[in-house]
Protein backbone atom coordinates (compact mmCIF):
# COMPACT_ATOMS: atom_id res chain seq x y z
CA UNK A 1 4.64 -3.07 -18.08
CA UNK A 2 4.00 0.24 -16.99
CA UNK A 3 1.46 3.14 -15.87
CA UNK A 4 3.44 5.62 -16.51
CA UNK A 5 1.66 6.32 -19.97
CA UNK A 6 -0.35 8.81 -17.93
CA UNK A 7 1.86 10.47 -15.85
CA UNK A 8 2.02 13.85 -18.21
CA UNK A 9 -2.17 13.76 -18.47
CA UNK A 10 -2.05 14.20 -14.52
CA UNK A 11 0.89 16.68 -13.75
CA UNK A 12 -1.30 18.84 -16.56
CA UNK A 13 -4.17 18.14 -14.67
CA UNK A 14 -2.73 18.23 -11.06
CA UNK A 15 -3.59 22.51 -10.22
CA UNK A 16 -6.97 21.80 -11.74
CA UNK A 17 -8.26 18.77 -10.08
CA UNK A 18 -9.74 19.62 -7.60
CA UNK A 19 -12.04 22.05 -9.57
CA UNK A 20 -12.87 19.32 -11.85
CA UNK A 21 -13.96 16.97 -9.97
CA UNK A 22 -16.45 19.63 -7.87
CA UNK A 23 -18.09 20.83 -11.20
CA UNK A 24 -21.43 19.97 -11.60
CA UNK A 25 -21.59 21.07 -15.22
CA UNK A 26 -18.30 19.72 -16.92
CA UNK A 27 -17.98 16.87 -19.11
CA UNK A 28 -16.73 14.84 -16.19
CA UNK A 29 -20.00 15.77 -14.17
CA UNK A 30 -21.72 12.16 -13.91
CA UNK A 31 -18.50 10.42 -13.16
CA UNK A 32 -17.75 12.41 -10.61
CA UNK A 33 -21.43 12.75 -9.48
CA UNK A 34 -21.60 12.29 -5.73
CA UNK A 35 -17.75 12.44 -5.54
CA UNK A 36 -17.42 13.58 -1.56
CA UNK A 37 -19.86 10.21 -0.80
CA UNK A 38 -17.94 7.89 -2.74
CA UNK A 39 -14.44 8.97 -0.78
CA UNK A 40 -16.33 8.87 2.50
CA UNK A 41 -17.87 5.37 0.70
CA UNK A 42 -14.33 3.99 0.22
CA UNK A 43 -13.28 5.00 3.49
CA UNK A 44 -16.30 3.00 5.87
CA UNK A 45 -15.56 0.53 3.81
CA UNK A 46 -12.05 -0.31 4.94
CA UNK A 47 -13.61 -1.13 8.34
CA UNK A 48 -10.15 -1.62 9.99
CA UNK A 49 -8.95 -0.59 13.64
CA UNK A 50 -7.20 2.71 14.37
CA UNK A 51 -3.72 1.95 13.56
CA UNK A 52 -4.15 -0.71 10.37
CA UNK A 53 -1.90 -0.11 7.61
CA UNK A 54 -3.54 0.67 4.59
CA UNK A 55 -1.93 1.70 1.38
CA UNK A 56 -3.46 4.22 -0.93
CA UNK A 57 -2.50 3.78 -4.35
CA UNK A 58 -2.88 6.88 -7.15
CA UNK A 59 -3.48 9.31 -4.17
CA UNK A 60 -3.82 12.53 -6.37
CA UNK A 61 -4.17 15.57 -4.78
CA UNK A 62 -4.89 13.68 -1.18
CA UNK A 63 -8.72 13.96 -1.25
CA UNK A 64 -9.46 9.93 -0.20
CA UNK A 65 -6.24 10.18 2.00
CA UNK A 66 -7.86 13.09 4.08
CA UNK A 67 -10.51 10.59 4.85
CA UNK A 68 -8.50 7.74 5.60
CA UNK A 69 -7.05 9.69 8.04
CA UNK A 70 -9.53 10.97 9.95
CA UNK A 71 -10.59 7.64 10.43
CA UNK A 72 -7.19 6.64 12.47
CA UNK A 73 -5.27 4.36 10.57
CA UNK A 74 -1.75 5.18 8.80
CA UNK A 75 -1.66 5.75 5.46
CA UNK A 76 1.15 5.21 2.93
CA UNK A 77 0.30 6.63 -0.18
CA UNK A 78 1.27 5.91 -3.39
CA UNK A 79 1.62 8.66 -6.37
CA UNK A 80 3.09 8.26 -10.24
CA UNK A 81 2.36 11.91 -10.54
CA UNK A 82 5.13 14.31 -9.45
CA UNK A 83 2.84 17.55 -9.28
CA UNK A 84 0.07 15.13 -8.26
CA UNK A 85 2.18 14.47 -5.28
CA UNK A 86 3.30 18.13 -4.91
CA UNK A 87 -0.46 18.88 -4.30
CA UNK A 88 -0.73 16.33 -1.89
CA UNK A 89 1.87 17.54 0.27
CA UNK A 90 0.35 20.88 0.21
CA UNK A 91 -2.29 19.58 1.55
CA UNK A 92 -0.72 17.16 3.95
CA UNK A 93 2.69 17.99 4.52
CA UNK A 94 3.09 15.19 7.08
CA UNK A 95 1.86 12.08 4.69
CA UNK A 96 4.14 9.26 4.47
CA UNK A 97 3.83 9.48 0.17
CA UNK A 98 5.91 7.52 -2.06
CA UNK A 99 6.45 7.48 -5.86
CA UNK A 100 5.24 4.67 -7.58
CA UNK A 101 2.16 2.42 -8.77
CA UNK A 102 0.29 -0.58 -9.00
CA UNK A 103 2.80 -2.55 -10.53
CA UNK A 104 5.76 -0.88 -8.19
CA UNK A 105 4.69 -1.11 -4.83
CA UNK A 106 7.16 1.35 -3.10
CA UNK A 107 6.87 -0.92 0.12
CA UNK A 108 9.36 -2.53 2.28
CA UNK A 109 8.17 -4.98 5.50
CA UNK A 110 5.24 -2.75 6.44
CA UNK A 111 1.77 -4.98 7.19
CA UNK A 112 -0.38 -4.12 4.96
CA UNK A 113 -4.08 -4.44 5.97
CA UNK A 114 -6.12 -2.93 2.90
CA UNK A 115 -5.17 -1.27 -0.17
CA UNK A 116 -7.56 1.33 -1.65
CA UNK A 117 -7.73 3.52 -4.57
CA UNK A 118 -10.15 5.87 -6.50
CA UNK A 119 -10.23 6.89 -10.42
CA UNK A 120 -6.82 5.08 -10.62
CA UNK A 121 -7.10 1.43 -11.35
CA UNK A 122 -8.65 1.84 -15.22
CA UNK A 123 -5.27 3.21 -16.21
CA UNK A 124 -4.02 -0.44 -16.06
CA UNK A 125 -4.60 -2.85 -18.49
CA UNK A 126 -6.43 -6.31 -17.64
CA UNK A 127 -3.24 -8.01 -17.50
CA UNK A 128 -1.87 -5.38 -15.65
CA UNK A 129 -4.39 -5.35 -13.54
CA UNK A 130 -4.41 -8.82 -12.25
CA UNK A 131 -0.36 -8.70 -12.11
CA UNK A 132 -1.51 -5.81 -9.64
CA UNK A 133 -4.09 -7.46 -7.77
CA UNK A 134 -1.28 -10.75 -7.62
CA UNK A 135 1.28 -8.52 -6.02
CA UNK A 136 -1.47 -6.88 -3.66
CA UNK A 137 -2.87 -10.59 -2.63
CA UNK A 138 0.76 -11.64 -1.58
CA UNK A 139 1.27 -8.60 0.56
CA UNK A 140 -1.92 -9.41 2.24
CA UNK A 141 -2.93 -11.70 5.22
CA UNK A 142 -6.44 -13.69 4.59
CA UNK A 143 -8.62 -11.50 5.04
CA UNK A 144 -6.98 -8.54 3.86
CA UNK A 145 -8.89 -5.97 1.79
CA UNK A 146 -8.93 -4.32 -1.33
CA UNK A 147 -11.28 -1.34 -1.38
CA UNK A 148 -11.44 0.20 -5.13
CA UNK A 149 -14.34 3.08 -6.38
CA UNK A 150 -13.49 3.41 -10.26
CA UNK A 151 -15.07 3.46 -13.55
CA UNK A 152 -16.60 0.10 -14.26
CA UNK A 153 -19.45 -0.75 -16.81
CA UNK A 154 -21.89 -3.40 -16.61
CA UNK A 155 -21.91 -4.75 -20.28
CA UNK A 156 -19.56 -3.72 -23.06
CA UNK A 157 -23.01 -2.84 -24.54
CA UNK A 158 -23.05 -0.13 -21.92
CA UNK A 159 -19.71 1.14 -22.73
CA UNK A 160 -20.52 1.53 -25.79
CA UNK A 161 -23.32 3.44 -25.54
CA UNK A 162 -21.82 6.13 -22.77
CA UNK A 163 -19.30 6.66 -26.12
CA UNK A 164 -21.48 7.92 -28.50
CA UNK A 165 -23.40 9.76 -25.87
CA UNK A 166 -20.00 11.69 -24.92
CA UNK A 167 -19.68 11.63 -29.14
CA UNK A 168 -23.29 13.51 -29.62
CA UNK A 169 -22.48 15.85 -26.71
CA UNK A 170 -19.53 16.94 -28.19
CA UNK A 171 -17.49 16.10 -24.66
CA UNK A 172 -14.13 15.64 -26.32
CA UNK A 173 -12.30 14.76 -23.41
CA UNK A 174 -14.46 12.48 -22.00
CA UNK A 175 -14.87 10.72 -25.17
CA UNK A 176 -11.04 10.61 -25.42
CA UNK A 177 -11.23 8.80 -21.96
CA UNK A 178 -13.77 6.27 -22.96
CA UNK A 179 -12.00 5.35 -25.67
CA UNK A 180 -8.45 5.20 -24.66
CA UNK A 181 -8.40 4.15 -21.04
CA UNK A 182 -8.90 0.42 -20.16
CA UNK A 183 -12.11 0.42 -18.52
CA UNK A 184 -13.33 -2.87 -17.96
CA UNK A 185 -16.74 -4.56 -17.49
CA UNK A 186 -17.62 -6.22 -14.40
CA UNK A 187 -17.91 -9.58 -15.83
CA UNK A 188 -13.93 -9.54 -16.62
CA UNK A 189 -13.63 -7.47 -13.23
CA UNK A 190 -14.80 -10.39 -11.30
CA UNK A 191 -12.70 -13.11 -13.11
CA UNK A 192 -9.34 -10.72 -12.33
CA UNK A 193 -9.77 -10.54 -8.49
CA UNK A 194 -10.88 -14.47 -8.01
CA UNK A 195 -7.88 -15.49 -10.04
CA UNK A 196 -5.80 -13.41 -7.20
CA UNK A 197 -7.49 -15.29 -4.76
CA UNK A 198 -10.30 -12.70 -3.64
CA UNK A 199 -13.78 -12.66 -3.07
CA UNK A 200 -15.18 -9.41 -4.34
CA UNK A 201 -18.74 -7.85 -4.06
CA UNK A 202 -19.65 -5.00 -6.06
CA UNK A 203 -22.14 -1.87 -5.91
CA UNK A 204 -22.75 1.02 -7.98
CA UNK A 205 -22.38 4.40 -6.78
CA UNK A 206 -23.24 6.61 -9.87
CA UNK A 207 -23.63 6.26 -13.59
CA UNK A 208 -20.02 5.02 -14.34
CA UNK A 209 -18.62 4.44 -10.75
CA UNK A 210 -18.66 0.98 -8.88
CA UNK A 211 -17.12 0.50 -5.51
CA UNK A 212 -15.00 -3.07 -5.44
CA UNK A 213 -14.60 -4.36 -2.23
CA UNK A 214 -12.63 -7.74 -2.37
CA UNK A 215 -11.09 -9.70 0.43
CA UNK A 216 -8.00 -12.30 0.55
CA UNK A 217 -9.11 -15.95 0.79
């Protein structure tokens, strides 16, 4: 198993980024409605002392990371994406960022208090995403968090309909998206994280966007 299946998408998409996800008019507009509240979102949410270990997994161009940061704790990220990760260092030239993904944890004996992630985690399928949240759990004392903000829909029924929307709005892309990634519903969302042995709550943040926040029984 592997996310690599993307990696080419995002070193296309790596010097543009930034400008998509600021658009208010692009196809991408209500998924990445709100997008400077959902980092900060992500971010409160960890709710860690200065100092805690938390991993950021799919760190793109280093937007969530900023925040992370500024909140004290140390940040490892984690990047597929070569020129994803070239833009991140830009940015933060000091970041402690690794290559790899979900399923390869680049991590040795740190002490890992949270993981967290943003627009990443739909790029895995379900069983890849519970082998993920399985290898996350393990590296993770009770209590330990898992803070996601992704693309999540309530029913299949609402899938379904945000498809032919993107279809009779003629956003190609999108529609591509909707009906290639592995967005799942939050039914089947659920189900994933207790069989890793979390608790998770859920809350929506815009049209397509739900923040996870699950913790290590």
């Amino acid at each position: 198993m592997s996310v690599a299946r993307f990696n080419e998408r995002f070193d296309q998409w790596a010097a543009t980024y930034d400008e998509t996800v600021t658009d208010p008019t692009g196809e991408y507009a209500e998924v990445f409605a709100g997008y400077s509240r959902i980092l900060a979102r992500v971010a409160d949410e960890v709710a860690l002392p200065p100092g805690s270990v938390v991993v950021e997994i799919g760190v793109g161009t280093g937007n969530l990371t900023r925040e992370l940061l500024a909140r004290g704790y140390r940040v490892i990220g984690v990047e597929p994406s070569r020129e994803m990760r070239q833009q991140a260092k830009r940015k933060l030239p000091d970041l402690d960022l690794r290559d790899g993904d979900f399923l390869h944890l680049p991590l040795s004996d740190e002490r890992v208090a949270a993981f967290v992630s943003t627009y990443a985690f739909h790029h895995l399928t379900d069983e890849e995403k519970e082998t993920a949240l399985t290898q996350m759990a393990a590296r993770l004392a009770p209590g330990g968090k898992v803070v996601f903000a992704d693309t999540v829909f309530a029913s299949e029924e609402e899938r379904q309909a945000c498809i032919e929307e993107a279809r009779r709005k003629g956003h190609v892309h999108l529609l591509r998206d909707l009906e290639t990634e592995f967005y799942p519903t939050l039914p089947v969302l659920e189900t994933l994280y207790r069989r890793a042995g979390f608790a998770v709550s859920f809350e929506r943040l815009n049209r397509y966007v739900w923040l996870s926040t699950a913790v290590r029984r």
